[in-house]
PDB file of N, CA and C in Angstrom:
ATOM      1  N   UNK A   1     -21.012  -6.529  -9.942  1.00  0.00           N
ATOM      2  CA  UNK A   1     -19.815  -6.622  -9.139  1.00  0.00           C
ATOM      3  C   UNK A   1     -19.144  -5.246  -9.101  1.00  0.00           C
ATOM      4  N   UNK A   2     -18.973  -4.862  -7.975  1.00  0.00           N
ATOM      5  CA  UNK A   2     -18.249  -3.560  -7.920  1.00  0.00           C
ATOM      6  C   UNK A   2     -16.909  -3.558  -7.863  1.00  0.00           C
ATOM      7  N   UNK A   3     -16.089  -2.514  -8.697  1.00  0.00           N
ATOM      8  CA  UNK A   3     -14.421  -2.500  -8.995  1.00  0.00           C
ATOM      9  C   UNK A   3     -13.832  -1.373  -8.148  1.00  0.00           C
ATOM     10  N   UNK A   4     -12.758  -1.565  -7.390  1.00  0.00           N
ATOM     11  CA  UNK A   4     -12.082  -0.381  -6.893  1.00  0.00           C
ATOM     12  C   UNK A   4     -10.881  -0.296  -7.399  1.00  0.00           C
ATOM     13  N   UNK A   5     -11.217   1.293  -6.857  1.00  0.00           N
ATOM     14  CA  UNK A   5      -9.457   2.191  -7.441  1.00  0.00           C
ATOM     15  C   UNK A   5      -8.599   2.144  -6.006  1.00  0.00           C
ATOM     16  N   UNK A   6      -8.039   1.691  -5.513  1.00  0.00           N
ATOM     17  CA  UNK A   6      -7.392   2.480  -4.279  1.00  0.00           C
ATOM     18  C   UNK A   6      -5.649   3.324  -4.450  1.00  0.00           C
ATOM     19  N   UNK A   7      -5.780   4.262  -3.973  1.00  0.00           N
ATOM     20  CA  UNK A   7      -4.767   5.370  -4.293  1.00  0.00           C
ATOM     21  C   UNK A   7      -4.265   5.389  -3.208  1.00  0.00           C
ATOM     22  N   UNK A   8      -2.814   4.629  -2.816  1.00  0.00           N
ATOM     23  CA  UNK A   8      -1.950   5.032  -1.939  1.00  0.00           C
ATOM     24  C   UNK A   8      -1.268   6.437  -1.542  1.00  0.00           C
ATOM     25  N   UNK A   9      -1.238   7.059  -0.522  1.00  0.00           N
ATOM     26  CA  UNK A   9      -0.833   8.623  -0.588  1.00  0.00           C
ATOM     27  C   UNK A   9       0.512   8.569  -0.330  1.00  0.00           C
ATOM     28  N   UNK A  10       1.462   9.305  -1.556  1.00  0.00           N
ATOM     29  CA  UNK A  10       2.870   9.135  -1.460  1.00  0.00           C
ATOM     30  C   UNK A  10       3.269  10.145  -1.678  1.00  0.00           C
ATOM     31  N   UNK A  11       2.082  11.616  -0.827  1.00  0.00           N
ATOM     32  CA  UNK A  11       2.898  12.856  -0.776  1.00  0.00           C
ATOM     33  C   UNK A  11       3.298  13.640   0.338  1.00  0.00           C
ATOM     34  N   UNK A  12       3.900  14.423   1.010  1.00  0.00           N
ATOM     35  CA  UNK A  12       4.301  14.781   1.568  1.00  0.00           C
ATOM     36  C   UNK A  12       3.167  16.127   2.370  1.00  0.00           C
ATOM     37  N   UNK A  13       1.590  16.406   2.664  1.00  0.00           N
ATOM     38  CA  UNK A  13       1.374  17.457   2.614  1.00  0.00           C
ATOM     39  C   UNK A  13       0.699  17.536   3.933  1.00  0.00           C
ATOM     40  N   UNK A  14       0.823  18.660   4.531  1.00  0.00           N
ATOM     41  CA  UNK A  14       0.009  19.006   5.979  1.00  0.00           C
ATOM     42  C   UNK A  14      -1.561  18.799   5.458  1.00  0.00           C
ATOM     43  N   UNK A  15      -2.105  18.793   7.117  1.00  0.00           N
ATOM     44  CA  UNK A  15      -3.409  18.854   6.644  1.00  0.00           C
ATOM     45  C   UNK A  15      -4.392  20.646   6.135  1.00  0.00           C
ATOM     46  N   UNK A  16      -3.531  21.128   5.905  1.00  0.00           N
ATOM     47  CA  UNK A  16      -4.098  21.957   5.365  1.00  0.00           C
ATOM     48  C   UNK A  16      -4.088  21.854   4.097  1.00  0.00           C
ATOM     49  N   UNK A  17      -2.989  21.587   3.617  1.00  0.00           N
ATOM     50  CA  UNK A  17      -2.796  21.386   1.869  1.00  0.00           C
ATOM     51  C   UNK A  17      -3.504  20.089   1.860  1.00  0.00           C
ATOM     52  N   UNK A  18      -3.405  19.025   2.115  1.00  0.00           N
ATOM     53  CA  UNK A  18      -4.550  17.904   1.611  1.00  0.00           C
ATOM     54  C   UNK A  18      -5.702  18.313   2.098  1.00  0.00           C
ATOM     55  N   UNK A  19      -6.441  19.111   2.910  1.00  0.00           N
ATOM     56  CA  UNK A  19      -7.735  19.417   2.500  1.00  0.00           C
ATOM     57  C   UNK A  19      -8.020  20.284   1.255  1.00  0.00           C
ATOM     58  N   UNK A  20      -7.004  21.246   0.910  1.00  0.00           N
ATOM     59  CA  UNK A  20      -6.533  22.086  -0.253  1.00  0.00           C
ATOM     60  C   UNK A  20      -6.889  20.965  -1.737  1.00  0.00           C
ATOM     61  N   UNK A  21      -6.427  19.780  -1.564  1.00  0.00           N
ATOM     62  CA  UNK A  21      -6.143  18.771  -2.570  1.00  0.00           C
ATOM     63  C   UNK A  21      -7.563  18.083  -2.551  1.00  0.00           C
ATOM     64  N   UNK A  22      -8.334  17.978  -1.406  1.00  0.00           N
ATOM     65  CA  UNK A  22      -9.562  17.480  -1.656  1.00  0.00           C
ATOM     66  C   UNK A  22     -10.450  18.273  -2.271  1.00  0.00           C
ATOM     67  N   UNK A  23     -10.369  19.001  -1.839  1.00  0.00           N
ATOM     68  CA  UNK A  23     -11.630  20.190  -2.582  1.00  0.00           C
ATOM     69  C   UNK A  23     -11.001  20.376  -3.637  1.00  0.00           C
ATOM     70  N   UNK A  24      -9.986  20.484  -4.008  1.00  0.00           N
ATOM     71  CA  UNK A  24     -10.298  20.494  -5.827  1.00  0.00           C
ATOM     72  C   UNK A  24     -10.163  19.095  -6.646  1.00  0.00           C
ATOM     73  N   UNK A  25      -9.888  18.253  -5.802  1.00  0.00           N
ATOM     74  CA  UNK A  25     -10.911  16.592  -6.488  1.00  0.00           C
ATOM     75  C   UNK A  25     -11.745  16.676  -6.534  1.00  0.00           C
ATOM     76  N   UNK A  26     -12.520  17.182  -5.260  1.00  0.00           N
ATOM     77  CA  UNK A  26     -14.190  16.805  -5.500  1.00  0.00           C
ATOM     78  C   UNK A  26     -14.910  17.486  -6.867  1.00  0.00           C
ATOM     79  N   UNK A  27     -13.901  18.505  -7.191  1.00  0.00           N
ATOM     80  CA  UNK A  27     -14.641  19.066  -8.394  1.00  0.00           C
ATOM     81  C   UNK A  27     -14.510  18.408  -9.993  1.00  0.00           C
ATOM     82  N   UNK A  28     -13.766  17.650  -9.622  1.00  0.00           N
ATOM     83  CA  UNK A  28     -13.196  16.837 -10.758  1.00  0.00           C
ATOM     84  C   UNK A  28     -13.766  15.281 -10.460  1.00  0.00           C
ATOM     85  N   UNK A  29     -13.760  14.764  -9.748  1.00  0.00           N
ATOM     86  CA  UNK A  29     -14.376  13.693  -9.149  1.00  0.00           C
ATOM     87  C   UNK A  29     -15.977  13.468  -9.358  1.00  0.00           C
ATOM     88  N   UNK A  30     -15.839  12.201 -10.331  1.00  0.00           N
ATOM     89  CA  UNK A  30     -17.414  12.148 -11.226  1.00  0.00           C
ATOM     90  C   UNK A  30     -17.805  10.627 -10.612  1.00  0.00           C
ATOM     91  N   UNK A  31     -18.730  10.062  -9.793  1.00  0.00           N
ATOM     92  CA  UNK A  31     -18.825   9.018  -8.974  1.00  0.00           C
ATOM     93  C   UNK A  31     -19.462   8.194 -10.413  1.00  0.00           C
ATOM     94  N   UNK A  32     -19.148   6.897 -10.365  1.00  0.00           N
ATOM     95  CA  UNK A  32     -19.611   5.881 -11.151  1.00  0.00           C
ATOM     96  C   UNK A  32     -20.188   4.736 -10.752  1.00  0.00           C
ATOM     97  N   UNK A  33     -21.428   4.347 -11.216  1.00  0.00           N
ATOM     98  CA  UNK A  33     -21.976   3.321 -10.310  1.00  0.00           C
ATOM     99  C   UNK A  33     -20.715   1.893 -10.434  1.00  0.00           C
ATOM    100  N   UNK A  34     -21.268   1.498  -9.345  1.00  0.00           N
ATOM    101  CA  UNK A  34     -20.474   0.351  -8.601  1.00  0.00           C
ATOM    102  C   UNK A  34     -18.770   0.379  -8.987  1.00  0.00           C
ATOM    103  N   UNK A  35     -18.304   1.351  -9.068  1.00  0.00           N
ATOM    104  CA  UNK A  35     -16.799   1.776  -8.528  1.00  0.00           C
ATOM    105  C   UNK A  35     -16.955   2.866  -7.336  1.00  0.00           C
ATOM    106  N   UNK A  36     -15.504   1.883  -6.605  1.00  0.00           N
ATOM    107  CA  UNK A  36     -15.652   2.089  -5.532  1.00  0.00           C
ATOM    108  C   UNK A  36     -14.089   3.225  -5.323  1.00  0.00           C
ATOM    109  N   UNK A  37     -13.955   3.979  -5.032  1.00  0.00           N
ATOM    110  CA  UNK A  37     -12.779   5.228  -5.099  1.00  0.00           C
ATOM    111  C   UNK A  37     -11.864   4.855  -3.747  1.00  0.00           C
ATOM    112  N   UNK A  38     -10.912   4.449  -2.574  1.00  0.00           N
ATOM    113  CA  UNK A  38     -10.453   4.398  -1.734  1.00  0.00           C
ATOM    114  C   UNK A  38      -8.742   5.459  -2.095  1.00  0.00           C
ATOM    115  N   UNK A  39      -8.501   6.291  -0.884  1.00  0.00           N
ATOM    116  CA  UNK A  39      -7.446   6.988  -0.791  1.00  0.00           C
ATOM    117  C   UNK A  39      -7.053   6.446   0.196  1.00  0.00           C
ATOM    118  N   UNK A  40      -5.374   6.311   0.452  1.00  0.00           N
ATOM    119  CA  UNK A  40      -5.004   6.138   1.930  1.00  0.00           C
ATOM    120  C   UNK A  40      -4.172   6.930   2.413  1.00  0.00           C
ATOM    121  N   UNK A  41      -4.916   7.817   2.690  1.00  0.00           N
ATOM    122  CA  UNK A  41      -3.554   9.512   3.228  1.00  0.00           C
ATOM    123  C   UNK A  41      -3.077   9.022   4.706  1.00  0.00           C
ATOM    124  N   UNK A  42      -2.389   9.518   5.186  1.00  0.00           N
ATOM    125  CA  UNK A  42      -1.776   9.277   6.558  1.00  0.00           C
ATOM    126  C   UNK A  42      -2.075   8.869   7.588  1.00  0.00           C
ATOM    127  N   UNK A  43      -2.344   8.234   8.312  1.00  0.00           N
ATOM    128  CA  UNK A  43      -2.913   7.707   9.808  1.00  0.00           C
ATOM    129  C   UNK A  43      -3.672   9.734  10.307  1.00  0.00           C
ATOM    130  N   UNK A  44      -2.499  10.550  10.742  1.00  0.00           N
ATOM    131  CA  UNK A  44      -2.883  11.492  10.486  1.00  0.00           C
ATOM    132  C   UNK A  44      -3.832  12.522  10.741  1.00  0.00           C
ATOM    133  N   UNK A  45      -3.690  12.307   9.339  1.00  0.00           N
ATOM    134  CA  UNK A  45      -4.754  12.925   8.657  1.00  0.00           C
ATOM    135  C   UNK A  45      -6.494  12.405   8.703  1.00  0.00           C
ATOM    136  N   UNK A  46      -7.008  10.759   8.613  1.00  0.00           N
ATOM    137  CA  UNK A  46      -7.807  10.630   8.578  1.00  0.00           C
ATOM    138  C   UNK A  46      -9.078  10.497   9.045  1.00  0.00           C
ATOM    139  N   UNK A  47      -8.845  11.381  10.498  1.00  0.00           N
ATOM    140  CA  UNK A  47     -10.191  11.871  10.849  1.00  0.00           C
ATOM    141  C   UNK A  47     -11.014  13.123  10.276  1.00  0.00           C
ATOM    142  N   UNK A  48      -9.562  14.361  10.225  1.00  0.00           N
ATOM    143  CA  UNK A  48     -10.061  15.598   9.619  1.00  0.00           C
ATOM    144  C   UNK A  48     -10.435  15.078   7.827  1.00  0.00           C
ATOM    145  N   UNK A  49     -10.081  14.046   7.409  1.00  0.00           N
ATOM    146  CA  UNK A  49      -9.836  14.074   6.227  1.00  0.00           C
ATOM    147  C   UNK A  49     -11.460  13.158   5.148  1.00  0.00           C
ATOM    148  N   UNK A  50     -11.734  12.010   7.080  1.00  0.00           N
ATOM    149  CA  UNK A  50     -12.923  12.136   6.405  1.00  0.00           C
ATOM    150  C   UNK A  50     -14.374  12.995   7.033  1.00  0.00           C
ATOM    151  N   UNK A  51     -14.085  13.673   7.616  1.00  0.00           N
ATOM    152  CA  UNK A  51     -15.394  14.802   7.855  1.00  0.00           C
ATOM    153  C   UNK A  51     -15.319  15.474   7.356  1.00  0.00           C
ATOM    154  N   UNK A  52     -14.371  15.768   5.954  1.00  0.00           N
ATOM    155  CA  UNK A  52     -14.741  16.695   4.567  1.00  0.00           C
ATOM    156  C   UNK A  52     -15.649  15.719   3.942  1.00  0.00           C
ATOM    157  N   UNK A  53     -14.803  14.686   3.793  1.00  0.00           N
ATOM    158  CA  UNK A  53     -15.741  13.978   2.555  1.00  0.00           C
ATOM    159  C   UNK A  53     -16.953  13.735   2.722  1.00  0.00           C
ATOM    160  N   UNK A  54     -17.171  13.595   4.791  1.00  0.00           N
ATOM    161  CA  UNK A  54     -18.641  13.218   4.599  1.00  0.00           C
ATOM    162  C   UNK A  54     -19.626  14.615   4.592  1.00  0.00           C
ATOM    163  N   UNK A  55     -18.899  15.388   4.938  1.00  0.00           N
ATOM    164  CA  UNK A  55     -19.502  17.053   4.493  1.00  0.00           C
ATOM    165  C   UNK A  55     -19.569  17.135   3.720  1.00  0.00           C
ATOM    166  N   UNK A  56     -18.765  16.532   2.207  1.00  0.00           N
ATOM    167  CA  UNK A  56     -19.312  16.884   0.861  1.00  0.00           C
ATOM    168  C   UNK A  56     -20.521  16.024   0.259  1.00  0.00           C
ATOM    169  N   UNK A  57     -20.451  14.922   1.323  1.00  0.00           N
ATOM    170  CA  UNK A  57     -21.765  13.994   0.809  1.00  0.00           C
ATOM    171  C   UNK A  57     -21.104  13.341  -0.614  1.00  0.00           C
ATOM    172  N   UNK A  58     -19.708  13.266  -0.131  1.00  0.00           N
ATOM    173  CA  UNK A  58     -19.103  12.632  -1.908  1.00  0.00           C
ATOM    174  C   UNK A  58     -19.536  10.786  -1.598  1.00  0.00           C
ATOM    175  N   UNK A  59     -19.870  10.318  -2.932  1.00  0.00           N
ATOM    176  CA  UNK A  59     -20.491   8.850  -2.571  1.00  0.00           C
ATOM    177  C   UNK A  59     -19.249   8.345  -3.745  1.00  0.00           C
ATOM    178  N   UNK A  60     -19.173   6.751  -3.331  1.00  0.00           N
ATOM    179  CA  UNK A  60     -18.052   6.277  -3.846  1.00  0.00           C
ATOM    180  C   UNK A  60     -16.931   6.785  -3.485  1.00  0.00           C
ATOM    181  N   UNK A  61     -16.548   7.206  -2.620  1.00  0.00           N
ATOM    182  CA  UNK A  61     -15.366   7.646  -2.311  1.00  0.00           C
ATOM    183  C   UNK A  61     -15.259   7.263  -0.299  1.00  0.00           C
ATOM    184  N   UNK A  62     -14.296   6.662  -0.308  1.00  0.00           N
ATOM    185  CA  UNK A  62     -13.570   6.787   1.112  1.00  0.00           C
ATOM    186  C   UNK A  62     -12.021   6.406   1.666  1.00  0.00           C
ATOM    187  N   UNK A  63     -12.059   6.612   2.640  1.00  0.00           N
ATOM    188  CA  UNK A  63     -10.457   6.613   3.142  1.00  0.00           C
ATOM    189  C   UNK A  63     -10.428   5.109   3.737  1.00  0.00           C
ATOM    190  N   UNK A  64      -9.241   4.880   3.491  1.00  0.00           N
ATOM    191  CA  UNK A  64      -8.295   3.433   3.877  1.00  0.00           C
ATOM    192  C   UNK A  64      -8.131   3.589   5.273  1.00  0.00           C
ATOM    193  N   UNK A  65      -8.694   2.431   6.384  1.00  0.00           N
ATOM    194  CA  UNK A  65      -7.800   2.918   7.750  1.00  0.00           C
ATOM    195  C   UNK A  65      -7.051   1.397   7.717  1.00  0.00           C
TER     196      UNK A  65
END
């Protein structure tokens, strides 16, 4: 059975600084089988926000629409 985290976004940042904020998660960001990672940054933001992630090829991880 797989468990998720989901992380509501309750900060204030352009999309330059939250791509700023992704790239230094991803370096910290250790994928675990069957947890599932969900962020929900801004309406926004989440086109530019997920063609990083899928450029980083990060697994377990995606955005809330």
């Amino acid at each position: 059975m797989a468990k998720y985290i989901l992380a509501n976004w309750k900060s204030h940042k352009t999309l330059a600084e939250a791509k700023t904020w992704f790239k230094e998660f991803f370096l910290l960001y250790c994928p675990a089988p069957k947890l599932k990672v969900i962020i929900a940054p801004p309406a926004i933001h989440l086109a530019p926000l997920r063609q990083l992630i899928q450029a980083e090829g990060t697994h377990g991880l995606s955005l809330a629409i």
